[in-house]
PDB file of N, CA and C in Angstrom:
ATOM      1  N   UNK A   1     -11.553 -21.292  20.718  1.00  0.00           N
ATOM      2  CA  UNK A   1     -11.480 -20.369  19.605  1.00  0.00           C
ATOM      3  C   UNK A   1     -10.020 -20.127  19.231  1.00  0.00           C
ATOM      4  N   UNK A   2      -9.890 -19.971  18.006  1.00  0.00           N
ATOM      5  CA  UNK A   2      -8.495 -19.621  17.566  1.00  0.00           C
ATOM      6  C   UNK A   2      -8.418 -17.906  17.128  1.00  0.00           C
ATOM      7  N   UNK A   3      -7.067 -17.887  17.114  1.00  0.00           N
ATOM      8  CA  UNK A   3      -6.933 -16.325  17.102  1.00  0.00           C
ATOM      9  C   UNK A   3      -7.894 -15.547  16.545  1.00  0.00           C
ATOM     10  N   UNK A   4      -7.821 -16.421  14.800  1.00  0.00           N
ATOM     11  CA  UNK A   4      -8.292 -15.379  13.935  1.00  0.00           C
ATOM     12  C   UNK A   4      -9.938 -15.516  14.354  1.00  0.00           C
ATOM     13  N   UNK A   5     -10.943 -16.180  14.631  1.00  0.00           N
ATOM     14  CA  UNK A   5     -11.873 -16.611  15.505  1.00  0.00           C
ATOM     15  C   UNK A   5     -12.103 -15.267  16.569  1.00  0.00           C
ATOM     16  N   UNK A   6     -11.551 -15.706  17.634  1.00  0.00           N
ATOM     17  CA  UNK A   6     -11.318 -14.578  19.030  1.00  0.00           C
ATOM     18  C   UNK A   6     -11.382 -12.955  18.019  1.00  0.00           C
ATOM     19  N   UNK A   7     -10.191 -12.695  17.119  1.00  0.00           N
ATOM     20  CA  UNK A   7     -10.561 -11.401  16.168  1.00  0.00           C
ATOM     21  C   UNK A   7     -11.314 -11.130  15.599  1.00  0.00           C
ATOM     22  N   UNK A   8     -12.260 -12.091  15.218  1.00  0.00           N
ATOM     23  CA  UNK A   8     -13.785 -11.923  14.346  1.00  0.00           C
ATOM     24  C   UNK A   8     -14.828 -11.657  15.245  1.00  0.00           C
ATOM     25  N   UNK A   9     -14.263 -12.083  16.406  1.00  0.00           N
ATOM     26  CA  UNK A   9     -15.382 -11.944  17.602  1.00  0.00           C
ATOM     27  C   UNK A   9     -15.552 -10.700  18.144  1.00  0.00           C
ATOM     28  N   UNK A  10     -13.969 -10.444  18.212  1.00  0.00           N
ATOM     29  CA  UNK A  10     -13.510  -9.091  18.828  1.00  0.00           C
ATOM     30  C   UNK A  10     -14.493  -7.734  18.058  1.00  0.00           C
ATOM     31  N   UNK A  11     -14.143  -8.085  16.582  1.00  0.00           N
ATOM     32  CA  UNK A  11     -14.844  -7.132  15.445  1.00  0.00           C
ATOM     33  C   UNK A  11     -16.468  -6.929  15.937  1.00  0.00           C
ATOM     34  N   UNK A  12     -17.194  -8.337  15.727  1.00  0.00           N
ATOM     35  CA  UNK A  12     -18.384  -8.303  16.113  1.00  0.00           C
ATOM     36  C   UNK A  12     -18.651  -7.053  17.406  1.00  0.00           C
ATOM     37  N   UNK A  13     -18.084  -7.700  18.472  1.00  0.00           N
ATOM     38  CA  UNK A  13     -18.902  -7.095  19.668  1.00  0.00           C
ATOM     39  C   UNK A  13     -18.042  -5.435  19.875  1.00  0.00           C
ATOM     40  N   UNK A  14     -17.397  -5.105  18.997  1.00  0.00           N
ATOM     41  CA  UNK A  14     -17.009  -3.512  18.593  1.00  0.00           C
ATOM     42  C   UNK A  14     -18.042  -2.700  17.780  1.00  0.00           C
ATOM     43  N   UNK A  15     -18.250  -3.729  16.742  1.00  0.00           N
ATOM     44  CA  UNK A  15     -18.968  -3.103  16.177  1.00  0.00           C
ATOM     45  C   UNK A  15     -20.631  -3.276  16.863  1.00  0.00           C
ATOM     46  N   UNK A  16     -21.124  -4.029  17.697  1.00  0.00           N
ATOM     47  CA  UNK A  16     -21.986  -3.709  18.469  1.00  0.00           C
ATOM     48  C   UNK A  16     -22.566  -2.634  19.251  1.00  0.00           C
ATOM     49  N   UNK A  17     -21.058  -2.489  19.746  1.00  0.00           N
ATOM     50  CA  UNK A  17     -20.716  -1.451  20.774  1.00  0.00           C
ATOM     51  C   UNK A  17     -20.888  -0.099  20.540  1.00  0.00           C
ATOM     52  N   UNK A  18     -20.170  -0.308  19.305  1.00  0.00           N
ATOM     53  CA  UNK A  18     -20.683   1.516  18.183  1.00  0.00           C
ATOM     54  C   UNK A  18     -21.526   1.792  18.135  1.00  0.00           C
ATOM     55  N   UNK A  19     -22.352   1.244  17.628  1.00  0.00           N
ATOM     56  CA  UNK A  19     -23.741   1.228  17.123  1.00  0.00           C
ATOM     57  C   UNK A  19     -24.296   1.521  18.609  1.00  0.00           C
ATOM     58  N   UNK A  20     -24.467   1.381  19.472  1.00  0.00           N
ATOM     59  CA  UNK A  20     -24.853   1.457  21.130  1.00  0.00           C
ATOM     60  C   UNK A  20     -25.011   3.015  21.051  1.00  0.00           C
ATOM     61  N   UNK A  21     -24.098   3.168  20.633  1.00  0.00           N
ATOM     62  CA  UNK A  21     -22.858   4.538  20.812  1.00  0.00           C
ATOM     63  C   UNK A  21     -23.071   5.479  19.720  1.00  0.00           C
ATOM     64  N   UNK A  22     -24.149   5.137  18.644  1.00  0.00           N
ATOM     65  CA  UNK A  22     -25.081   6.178  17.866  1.00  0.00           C
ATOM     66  C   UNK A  22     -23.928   6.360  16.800  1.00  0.00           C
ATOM     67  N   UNK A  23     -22.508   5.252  16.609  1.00  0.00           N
ATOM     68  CA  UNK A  23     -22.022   5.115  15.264  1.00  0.00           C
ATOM     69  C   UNK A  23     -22.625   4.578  14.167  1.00  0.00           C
ATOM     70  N   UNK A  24     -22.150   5.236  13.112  1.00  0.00           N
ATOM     71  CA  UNK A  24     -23.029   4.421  12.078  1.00  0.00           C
ATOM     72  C   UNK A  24     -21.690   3.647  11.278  1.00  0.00           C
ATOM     73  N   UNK A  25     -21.727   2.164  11.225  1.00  0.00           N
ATOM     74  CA  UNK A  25     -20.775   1.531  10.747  1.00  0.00           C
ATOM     75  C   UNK A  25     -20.753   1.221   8.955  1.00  0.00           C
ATOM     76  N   UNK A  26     -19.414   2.234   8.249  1.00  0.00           N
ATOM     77  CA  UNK A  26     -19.531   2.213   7.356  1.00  0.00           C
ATOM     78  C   UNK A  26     -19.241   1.159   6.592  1.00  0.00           C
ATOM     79  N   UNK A  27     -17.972   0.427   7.135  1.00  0.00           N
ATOM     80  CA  UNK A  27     -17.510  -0.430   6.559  1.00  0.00           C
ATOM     81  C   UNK A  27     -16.579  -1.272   7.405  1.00  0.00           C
ATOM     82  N   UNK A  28     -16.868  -2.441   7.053  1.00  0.00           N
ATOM     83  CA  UNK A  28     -16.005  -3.741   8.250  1.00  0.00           C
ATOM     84  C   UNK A  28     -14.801  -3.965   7.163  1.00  0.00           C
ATOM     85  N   UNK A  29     -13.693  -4.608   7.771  1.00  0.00           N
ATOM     86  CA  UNK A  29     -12.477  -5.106   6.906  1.00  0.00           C
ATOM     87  C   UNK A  29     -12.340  -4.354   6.248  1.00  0.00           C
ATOM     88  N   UNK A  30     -11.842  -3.283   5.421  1.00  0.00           N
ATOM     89  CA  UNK A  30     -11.825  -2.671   4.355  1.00  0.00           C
ATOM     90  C   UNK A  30     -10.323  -2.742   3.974  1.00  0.00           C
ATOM     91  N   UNK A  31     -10.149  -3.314   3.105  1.00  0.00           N
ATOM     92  CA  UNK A  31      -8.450  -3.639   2.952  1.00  0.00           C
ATOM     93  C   UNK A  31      -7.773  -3.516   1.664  1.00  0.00           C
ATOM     94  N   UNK A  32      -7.090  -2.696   1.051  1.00  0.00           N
ATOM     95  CA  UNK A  32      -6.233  -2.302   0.268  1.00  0.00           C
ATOM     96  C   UNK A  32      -4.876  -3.165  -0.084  1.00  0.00           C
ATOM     97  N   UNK A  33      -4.180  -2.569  -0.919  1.00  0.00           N
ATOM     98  CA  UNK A  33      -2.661  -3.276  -1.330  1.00  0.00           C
ATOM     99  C   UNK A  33      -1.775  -2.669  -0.083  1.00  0.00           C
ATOM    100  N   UNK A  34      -2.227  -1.471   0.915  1.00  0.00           N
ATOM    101  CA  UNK A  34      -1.336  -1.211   2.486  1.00  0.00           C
ATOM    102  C   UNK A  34      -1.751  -2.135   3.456  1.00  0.00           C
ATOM    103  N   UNK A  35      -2.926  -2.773   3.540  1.00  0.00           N
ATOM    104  CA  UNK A  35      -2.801  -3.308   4.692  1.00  0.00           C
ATOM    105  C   UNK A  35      -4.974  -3.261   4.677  1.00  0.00           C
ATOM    106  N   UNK A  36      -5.273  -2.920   6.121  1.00  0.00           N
ATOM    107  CA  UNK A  36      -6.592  -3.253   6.803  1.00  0.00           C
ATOM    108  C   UNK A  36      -6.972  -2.508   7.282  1.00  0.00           C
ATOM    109  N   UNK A  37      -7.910  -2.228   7.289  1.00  0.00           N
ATOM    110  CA  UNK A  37      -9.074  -1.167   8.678  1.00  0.00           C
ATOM    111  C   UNK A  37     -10.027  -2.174   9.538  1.00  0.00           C
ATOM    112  N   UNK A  38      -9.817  -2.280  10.476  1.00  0.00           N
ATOM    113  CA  UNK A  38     -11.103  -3.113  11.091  1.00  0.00           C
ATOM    114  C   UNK A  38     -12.389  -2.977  11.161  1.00  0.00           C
ATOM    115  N   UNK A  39     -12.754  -1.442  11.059  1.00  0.00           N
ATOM    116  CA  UNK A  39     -13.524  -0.548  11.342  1.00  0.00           C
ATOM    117  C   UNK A  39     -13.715   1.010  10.315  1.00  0.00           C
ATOM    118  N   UNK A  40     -14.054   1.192   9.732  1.00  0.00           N
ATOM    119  CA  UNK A  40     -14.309   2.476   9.576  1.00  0.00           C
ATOM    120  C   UNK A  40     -16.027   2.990   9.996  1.00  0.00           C
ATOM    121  N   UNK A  41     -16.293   3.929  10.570  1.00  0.00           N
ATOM    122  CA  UNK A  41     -17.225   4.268  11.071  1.00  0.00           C
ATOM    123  C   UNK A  41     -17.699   6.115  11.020  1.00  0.00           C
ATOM    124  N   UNK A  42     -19.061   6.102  10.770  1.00  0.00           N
ATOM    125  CA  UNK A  42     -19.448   7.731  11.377  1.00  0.00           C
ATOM    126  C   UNK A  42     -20.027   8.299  12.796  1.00  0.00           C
ATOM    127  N   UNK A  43     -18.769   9.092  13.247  1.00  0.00           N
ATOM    128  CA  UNK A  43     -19.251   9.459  14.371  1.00  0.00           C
ATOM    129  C   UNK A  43     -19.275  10.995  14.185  1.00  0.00           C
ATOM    130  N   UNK A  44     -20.422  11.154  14.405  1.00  0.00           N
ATOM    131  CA  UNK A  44     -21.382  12.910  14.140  1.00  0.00           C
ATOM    132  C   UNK A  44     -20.916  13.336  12.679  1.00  0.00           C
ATOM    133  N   UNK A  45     -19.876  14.063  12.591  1.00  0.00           N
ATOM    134  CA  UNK A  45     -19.658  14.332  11.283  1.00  0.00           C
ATOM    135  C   UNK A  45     -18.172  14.330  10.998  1.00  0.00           C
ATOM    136  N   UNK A  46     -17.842  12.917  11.862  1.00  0.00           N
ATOM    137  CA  UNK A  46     -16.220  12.653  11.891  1.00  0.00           C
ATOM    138  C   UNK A  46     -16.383  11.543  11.125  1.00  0.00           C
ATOM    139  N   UNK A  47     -15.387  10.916  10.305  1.00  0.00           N
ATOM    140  CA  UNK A  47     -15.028   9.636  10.109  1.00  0.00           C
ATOM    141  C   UNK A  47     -14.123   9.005  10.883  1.00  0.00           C
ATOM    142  N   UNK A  48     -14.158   8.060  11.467  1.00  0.00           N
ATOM    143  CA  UNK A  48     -13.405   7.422  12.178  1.00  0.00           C
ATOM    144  C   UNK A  48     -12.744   5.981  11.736  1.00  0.00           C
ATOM    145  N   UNK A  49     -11.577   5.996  12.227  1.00  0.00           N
ATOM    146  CA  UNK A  49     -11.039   4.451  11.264  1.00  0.00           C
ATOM    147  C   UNK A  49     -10.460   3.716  12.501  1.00  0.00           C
ATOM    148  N   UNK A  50     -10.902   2.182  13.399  1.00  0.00           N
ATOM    149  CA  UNK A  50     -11.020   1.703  14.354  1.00  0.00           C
ATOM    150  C   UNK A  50      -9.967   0.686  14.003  1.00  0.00           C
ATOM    151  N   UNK A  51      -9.209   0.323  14.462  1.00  0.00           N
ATOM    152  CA  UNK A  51      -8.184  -0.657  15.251  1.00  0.00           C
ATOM    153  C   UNK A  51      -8.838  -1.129  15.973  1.00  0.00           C
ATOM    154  N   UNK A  52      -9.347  -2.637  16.361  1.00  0.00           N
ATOM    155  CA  UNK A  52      -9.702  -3.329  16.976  1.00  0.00           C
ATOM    156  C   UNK A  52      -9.079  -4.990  17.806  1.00  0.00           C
ATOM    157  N   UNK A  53      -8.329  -4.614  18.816  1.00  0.00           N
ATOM    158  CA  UNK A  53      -6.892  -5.335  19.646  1.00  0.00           C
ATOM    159  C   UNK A  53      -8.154  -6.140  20.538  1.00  0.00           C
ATOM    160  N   UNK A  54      -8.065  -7.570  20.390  1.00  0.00           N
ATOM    161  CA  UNK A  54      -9.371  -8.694  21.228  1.00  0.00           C
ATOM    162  C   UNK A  54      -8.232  -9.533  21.659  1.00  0.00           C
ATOM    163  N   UNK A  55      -7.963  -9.576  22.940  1.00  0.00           N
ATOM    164  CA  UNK A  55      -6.853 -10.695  23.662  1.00  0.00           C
ATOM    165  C   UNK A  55      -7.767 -11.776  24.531  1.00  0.00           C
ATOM    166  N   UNK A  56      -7.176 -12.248  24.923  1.00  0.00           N
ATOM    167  CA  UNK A  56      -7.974 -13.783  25.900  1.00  0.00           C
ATOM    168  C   UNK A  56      -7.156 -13.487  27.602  1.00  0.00           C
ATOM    169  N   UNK A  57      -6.331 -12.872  27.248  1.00  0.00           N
ATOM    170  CA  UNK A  57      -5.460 -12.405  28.504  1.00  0.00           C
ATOM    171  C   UNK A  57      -4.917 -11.347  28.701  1.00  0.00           C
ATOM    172  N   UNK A  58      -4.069 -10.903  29.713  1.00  0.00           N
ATOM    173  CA  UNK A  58      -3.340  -9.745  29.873  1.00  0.00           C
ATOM    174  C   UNK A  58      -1.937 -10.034  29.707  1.00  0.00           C
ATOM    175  N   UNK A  59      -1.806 -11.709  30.119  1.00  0.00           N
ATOM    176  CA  UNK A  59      -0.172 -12.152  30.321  1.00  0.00           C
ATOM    177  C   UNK A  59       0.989 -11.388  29.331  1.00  0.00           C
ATOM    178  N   UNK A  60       0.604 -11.148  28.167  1.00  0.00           N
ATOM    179  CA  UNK A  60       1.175 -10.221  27.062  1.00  0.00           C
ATOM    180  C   UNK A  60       1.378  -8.747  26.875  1.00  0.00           C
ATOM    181  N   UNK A  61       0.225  -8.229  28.086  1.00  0.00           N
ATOM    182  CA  UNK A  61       0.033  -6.759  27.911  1.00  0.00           C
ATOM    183  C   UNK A  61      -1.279  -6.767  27.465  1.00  0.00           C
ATOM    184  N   UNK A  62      -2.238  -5.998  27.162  1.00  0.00           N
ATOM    185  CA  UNK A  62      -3.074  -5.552  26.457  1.00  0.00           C
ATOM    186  C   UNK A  62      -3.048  -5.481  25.162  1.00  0.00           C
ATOM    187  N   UNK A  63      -4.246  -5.422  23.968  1.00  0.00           N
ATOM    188  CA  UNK A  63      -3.727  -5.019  23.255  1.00  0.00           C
ATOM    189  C   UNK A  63      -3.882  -4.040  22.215  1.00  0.00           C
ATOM    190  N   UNK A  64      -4.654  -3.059  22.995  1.00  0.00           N
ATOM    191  CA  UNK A  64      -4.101  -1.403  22.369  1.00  0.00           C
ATOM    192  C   UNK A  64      -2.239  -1.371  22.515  1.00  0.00           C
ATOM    193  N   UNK A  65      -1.545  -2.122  23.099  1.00  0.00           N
ATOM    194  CA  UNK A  65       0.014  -2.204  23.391  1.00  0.00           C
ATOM    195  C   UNK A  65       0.646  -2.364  21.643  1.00  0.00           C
ATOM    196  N   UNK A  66       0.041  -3.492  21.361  1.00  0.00           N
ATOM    197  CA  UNK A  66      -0.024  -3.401  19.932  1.00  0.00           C
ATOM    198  C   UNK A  66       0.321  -2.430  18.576  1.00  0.00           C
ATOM    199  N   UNK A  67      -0.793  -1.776  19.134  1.00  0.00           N
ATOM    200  CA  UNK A  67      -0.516  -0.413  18.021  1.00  0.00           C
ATOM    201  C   UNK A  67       0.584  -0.107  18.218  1.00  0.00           C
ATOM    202  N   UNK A  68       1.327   0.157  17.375  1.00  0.00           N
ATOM    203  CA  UNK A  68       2.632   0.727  17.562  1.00  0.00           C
ATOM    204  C   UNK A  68       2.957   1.683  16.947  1.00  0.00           C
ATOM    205  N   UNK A  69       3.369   2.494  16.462  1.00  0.00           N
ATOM    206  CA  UNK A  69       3.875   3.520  15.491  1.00  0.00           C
ATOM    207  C   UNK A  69       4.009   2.909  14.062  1.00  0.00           C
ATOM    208  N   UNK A  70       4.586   1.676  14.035  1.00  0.00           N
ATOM    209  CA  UNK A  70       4.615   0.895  12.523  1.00  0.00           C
ATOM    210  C   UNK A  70       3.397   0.571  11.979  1.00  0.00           C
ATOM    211  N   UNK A  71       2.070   0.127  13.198  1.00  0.00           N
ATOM    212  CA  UNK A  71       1.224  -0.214  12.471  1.00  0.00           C
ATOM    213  C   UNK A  71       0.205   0.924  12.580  1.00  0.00           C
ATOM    214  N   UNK A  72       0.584   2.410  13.080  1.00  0.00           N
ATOM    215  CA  UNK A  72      -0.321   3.045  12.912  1.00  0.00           C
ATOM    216  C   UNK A  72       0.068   3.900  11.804  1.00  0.00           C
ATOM    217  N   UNK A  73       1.085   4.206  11.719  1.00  0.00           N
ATOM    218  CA  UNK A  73       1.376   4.524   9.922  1.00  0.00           C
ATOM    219  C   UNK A  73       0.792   3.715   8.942  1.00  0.00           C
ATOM    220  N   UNK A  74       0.695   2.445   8.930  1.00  0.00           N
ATOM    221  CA  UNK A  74      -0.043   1.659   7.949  1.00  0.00           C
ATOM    222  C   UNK A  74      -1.434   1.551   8.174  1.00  0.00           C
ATOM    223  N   UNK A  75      -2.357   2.173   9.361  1.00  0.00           N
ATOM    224  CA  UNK A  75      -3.632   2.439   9.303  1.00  0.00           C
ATOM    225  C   UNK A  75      -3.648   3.489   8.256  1.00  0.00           C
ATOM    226  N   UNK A  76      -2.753   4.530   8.927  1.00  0.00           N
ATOM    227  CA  UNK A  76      -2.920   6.214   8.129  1.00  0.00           C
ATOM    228  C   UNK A  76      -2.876   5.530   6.605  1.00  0.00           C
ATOM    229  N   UNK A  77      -2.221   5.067   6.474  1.00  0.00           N
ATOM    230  CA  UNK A  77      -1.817   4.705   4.532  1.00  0.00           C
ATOM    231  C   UNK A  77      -3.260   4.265   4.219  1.00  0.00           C
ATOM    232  N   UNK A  78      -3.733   3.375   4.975  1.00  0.00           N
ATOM    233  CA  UNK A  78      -5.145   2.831   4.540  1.00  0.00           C
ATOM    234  C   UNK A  78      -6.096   3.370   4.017  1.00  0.00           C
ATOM    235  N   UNK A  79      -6.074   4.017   5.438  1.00  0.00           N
ATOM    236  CA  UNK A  79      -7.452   5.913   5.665  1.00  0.00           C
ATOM    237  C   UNK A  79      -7.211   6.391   4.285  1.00  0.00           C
ATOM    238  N   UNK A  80      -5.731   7.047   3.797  1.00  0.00           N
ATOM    239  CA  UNK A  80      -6.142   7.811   3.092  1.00  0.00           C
ATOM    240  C   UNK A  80      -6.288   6.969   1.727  1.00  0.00           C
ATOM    241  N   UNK A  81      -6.086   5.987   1.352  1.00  0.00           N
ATOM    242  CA  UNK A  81      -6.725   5.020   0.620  1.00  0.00           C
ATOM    243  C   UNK A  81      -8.430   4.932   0.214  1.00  0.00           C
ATOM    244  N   UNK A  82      -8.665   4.846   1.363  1.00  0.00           N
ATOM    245  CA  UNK A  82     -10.020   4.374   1.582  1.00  0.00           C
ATOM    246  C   UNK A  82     -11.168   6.007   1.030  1.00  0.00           C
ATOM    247  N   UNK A  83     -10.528   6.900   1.641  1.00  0.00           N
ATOM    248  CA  UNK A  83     -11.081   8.655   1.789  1.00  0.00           C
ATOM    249  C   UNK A  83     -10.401   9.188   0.013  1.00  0.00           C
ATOM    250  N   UNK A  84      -9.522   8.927  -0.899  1.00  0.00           N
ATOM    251  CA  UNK A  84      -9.449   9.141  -2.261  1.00  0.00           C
ATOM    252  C   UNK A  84     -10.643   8.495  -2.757  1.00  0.00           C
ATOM    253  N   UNK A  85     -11.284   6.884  -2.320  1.00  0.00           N
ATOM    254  CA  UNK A  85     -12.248   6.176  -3.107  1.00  0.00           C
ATOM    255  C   UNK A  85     -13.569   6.592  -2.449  1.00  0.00           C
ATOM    256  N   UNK A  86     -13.545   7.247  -1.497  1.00  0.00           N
ATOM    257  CA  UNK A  86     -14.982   7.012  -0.761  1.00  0.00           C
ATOM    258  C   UNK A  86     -14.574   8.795  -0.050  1.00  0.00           C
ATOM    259  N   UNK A  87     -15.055   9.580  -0.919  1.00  0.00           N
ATOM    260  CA  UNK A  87     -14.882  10.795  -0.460  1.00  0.00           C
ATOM    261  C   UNK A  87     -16.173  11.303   0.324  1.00  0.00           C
ATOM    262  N   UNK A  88     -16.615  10.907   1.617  1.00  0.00           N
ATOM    263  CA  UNK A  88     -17.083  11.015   2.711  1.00  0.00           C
ATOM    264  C   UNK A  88     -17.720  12.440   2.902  1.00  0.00           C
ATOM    265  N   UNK A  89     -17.275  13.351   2.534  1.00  0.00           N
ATOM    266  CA  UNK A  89     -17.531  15.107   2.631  1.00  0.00           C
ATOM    267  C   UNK A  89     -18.082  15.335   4.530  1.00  0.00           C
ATOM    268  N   UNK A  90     -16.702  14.473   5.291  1.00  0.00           N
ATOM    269  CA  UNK A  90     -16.928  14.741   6.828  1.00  0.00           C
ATOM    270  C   UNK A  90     -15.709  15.887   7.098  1.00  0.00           C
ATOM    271  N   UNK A  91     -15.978  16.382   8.189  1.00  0.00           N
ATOM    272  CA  UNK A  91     -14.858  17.648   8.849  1.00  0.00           C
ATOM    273  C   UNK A  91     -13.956  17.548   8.976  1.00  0.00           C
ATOM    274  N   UNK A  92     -13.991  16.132   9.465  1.00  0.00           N
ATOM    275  CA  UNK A  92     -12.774  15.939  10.422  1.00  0.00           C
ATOM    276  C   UNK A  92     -12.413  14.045  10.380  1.00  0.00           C
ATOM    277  N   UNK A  93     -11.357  13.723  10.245  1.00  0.00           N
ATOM    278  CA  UNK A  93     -11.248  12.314  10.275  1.00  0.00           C
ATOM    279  C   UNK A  93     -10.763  12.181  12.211  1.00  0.00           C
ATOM    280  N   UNK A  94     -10.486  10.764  12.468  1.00  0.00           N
ATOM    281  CA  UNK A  94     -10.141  10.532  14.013  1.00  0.00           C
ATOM    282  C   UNK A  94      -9.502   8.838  13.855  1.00  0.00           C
ATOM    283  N   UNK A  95      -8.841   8.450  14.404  1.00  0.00           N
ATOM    284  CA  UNK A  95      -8.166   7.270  14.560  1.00  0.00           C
ATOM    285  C   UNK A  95      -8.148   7.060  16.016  1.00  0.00           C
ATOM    286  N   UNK A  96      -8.887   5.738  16.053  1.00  0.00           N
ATOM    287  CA  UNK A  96      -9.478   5.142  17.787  1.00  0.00           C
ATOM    288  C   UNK A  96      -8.835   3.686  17.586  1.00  0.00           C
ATOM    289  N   UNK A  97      -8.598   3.173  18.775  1.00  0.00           N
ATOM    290  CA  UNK A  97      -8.164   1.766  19.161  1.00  0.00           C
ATOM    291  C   UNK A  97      -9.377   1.581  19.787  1.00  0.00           C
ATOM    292  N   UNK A  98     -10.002   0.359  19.847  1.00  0.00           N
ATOM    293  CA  UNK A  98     -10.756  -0.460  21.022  1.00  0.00           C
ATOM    294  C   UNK A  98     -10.156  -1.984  21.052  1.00  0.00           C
ATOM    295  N   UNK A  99     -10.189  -1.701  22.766  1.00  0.00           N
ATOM    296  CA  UNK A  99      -9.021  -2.819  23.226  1.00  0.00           C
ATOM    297  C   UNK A  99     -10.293  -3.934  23.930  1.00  0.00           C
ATOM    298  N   UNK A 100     -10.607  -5.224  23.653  1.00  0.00           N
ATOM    299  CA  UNK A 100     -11.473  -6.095  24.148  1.00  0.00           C
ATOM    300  C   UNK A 100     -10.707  -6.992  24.596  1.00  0.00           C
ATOM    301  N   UNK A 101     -11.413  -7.418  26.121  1.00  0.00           N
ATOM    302  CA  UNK A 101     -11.000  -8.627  26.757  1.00  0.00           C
ATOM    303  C   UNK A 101     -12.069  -9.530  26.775  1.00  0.00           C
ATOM    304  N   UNK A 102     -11.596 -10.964  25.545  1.00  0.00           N
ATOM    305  CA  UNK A 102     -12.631 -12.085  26.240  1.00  0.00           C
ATOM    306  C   UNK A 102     -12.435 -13.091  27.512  1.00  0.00           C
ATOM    307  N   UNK A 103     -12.782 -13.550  28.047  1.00  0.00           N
ATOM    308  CA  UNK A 103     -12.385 -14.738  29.498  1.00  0.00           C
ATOM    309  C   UNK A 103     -13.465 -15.389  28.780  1.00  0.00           C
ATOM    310  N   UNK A 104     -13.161 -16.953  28.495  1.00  0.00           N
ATOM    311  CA  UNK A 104     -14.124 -18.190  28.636  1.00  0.00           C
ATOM    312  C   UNK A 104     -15.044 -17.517  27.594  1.00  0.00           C
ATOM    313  N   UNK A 105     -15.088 -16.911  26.172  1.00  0.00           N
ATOM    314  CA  UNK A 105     -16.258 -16.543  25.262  1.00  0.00           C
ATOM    315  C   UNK A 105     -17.288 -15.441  26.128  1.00  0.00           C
ATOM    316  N   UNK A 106     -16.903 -14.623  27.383  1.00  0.00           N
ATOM    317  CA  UNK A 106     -17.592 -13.179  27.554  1.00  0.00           C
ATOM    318  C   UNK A 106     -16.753 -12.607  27.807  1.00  0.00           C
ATOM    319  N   UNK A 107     -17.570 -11.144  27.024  1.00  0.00           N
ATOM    320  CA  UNK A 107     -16.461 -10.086  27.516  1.00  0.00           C
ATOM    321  C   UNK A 107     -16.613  -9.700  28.388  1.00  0.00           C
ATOM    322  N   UNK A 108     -14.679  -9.179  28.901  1.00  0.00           N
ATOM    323  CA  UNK A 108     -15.104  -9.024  30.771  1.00  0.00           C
ATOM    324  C   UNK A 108     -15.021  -7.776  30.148  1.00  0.00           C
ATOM    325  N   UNK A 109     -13.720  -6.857  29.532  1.00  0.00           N
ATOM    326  CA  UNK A 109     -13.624  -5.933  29.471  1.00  0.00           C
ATOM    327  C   UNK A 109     -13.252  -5.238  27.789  1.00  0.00           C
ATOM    328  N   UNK A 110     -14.087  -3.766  27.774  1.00  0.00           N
ATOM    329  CA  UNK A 110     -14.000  -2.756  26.183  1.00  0.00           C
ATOM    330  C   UNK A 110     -13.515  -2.336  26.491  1.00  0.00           C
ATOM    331  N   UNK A 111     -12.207  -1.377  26.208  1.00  0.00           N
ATOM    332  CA  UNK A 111     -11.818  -0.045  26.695  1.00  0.00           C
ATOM    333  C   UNK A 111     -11.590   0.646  25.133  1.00  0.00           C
ATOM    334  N   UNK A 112     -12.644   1.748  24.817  1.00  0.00           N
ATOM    335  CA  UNK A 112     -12.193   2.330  23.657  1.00  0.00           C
ATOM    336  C   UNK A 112     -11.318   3.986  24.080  1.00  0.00           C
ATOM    337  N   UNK A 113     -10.966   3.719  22.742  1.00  0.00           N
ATOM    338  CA  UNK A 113      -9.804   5.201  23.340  1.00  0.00           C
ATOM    339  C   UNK A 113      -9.774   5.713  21.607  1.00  0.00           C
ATOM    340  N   UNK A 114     -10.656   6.953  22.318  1.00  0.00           N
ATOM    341  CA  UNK A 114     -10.772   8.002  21.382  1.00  0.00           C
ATOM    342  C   UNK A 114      -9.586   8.977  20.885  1.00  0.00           C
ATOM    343  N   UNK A 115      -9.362   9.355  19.444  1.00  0.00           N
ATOM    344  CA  UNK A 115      -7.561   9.853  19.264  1.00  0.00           C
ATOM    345  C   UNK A 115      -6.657   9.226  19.257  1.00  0.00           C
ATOM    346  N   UNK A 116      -6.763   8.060  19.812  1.00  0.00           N
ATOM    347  CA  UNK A 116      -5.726   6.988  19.974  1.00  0.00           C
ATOM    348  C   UNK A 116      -4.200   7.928  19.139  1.00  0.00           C
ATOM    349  N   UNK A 117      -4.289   8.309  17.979  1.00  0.00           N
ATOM    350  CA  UNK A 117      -3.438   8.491  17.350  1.00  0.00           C
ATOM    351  C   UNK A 117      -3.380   9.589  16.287  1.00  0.00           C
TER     352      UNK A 117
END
């Protein structure tokens, strides 16, 4: 698999995972003239906007490591992009990373992290 491959995969089995997890997935890719959302999702009466980091290894770090401050300002730019066109009428918004490890096409390991940011 190639990167962008391994990241489509990554998406898939996140957004699996939500849904497990009694999210309701609003929208995949959602992408503007700022940039991308991987994820936007409803959780209870939050909106949530998901970063989704799928590595093949650790040799690099993880990659919730990724997120950085540069690219989580350009989530925020997104969000509020996305929340002017799609006015949601939720409480509260939330920004989560989920960090996936594939080995050999299974995942060994999810780690989602709620607040991330």
């Amino acid at each position: 698999m190639n990167t962008k491959e391994i990241g489509a995969a990554g998406e898939k089995y996140a957004a699996e995972y939500l849904k497990k997890k009694n999210y309701e997935i609003l929208q995949m890719n959602f992408s503007c003239r700022y940039g991308e959302i991987d994820i936007v999702a409803r959780d209870r009466k939050n909106i949530v906007f998901i970063e989704v980091k799928t590595r093949r290894s650790t040799n690099y770090g993880k990659g919730m490591e990724a997120v950085n401050y540069n690219k989580q300002q350009k989530i925020k730019k997104v969000a509020l992009y996305y929340l002017k066109g799609n006015s949601p009428g939720f409480y509260d918004i939330r920004f989560d990373v989920i960090d996936i490890l594939i080995v050999d096409e299974y995942i060994v390991e999810i780690e989602h992290i709620e607040n991330a940011f």
